[in-house]
N, C-alpha and C. Protein backbone atom coordinates (compact mmCIF):
# COMPACT_ATOMS: atom_id res chain seq x y z
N UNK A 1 -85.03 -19.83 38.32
CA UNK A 1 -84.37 -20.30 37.11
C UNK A 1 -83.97 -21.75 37.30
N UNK A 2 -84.16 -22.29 36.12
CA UNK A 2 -83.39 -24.10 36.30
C UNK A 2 -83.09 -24.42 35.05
N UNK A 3 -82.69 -25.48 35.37
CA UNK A 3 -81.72 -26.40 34.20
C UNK A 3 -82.86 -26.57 33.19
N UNK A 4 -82.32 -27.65 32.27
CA UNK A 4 -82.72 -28.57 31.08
C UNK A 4 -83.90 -29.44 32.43
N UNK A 5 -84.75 -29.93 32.09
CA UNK A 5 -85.24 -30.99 32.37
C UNK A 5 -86.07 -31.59 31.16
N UNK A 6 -84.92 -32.69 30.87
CA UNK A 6 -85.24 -33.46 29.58
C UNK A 6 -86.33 -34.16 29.48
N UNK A 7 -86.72 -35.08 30.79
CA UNK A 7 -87.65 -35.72 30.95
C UNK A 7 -89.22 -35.41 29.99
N UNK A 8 -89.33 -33.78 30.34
CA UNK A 8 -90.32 -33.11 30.39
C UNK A 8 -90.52 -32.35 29.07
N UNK A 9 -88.86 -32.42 28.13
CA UNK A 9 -89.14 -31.47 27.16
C UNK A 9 -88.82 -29.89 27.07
N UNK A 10 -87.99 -29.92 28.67
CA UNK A 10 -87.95 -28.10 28.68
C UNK A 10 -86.41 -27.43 28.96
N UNK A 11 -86.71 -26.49 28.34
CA UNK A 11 -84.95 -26.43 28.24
C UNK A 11 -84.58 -25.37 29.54
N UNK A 12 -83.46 -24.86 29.65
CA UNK A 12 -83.51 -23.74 30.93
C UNK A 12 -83.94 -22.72 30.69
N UNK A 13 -84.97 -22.23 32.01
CA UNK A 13 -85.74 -21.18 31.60
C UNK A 13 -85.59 -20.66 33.40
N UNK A 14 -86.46 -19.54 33.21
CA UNK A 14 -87.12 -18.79 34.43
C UNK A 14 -88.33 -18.52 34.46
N UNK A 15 -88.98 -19.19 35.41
CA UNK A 15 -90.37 -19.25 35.41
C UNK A 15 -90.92 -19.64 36.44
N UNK A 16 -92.21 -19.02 37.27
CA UNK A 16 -92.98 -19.10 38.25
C UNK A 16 -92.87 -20.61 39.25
N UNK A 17 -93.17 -20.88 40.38
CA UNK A 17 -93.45 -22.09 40.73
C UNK A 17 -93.74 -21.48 41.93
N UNK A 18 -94.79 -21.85 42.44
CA UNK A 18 -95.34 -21.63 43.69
C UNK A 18 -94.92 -22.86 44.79
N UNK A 19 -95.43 -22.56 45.98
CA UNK A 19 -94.92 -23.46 47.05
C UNK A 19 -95.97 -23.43 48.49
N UNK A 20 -96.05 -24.51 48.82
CA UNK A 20 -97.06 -24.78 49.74
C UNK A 20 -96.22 -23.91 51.16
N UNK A 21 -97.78 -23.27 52.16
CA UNK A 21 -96.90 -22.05 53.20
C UNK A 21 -96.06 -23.43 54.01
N UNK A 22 -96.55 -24.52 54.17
CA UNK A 22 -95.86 -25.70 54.96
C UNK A 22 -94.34 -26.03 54.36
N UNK A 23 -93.88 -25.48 53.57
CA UNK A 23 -92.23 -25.82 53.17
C UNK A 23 -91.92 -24.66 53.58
N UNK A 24 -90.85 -25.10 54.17
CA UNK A 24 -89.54 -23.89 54.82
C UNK A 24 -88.64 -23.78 53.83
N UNK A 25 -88.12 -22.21 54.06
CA UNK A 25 -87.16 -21.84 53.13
C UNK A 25 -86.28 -21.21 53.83
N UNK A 26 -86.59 -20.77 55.16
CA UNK A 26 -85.35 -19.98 55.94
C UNK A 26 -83.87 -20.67 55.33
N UNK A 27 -83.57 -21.83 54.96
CA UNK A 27 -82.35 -22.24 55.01
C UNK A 27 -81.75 -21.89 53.66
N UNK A 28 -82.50 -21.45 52.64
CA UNK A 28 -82.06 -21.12 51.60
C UNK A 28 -82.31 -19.30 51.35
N UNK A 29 -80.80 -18.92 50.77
CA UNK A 29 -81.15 -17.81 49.96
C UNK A 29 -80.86 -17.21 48.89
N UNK A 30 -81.71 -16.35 48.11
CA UNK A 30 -81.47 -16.25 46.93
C UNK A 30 -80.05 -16.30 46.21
N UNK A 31 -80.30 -17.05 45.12
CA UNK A 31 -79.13 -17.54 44.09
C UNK A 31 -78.41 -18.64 44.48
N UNK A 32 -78.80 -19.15 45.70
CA UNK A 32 -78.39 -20.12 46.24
C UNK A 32 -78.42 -21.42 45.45
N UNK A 33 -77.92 -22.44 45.04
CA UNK A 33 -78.21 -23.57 44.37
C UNK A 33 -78.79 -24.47 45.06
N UNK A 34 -80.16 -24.85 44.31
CA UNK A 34 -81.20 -26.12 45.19
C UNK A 34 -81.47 -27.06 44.29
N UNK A 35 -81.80 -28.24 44.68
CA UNK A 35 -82.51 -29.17 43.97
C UNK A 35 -83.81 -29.15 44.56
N UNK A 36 -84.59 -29.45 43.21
CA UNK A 36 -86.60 -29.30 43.79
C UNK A 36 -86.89 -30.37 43.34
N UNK A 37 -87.93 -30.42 43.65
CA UNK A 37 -89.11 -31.38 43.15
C UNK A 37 -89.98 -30.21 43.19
N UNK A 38 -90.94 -30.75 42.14
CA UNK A 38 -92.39 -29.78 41.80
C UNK A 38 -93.49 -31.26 41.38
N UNK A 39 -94.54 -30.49 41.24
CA UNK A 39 -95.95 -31.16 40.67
C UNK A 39 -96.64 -30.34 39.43
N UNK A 40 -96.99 -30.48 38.69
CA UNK A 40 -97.87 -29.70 38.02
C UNK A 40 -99.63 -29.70 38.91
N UNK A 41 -100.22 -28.83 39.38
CA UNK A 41 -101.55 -28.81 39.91
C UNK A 41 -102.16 -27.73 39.17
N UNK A 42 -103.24 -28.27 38.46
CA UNK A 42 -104.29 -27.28 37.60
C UNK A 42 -102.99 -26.19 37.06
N UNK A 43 -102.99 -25.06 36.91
CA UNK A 43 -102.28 -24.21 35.66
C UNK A 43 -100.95 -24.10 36.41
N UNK A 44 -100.78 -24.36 37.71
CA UNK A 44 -99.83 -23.90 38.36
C UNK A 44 -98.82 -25.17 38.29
N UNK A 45 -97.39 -25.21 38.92
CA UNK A 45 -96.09 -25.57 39.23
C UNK A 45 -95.76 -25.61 40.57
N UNK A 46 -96.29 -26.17 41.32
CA UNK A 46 -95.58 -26.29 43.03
C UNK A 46 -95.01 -27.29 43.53
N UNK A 47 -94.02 -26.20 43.83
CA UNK A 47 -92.58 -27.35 44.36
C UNK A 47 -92.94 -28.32 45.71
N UNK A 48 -93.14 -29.29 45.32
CA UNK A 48 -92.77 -30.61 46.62
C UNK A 48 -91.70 -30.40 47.62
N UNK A 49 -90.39 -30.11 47.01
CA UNK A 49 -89.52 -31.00 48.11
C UNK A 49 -88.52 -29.66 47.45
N UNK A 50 -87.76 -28.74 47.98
CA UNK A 50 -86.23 -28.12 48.06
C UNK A 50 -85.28 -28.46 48.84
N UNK A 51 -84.42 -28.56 48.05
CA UNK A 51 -82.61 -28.92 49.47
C UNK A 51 -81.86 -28.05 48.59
N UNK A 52 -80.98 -27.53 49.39
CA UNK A 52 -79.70 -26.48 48.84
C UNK A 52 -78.73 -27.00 48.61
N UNK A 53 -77.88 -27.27 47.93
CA UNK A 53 -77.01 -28.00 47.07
C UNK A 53 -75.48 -27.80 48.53
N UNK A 54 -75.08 -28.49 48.22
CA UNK A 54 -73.70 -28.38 49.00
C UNK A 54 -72.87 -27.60 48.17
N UNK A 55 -71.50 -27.22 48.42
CA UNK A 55 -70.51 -27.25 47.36
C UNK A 55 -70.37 -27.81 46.40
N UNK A 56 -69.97 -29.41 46.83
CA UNK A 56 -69.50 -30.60 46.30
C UNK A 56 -70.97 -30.45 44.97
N UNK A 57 -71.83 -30.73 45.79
CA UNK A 57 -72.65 -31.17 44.49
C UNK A 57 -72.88 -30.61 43.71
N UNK A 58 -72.86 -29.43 43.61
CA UNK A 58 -72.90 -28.00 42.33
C UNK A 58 -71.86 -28.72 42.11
N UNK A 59 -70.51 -28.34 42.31
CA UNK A 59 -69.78 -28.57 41.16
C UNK A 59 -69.41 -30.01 40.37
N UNK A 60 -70.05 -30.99 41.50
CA UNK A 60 -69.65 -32.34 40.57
C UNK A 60 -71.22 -31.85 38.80
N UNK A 61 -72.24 -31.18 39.50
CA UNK A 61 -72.88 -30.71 38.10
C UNK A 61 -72.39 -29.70 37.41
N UNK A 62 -71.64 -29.30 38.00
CA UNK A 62 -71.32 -28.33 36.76
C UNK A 62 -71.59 -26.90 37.21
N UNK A 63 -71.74 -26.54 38.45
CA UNK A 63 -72.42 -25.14 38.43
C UNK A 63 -71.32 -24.57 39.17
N UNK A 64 -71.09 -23.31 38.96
CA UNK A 64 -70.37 -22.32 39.67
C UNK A 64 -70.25 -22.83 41.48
């Protein structure tokens, strides 16, 4: 699930994004708050870059 990304036209939704086996995720877990980067490649959505949000930075955005 993610935010608004205005840039793009899309409002918050839940929806697929795949991820290359070379990104690690051990450090994150579910419901956890991250910031991504993605690409669009042919029909798919794969995320570039994840980091897990601190405290601080969820809530200076706004998130629980």
């Amino acid at each position: 699930s993610h935010q608004p990304i205005p840039s793009i036209g899309w409002g918050a939704m839940t929806m697929p994004f795949k991820r290359p086996q070379d990104l690690q995720l051990d450090h994150i877990k579910v419901a956890d708050p991250v910031s991504f980067k993605f690409q669009q490649i042919n029909d798919a959505y794969v995320i570039t870059s994840i980091q897990k949000k601190t405290t601080a930075s969820a809530l200076m955005e706004g998130q629980p």
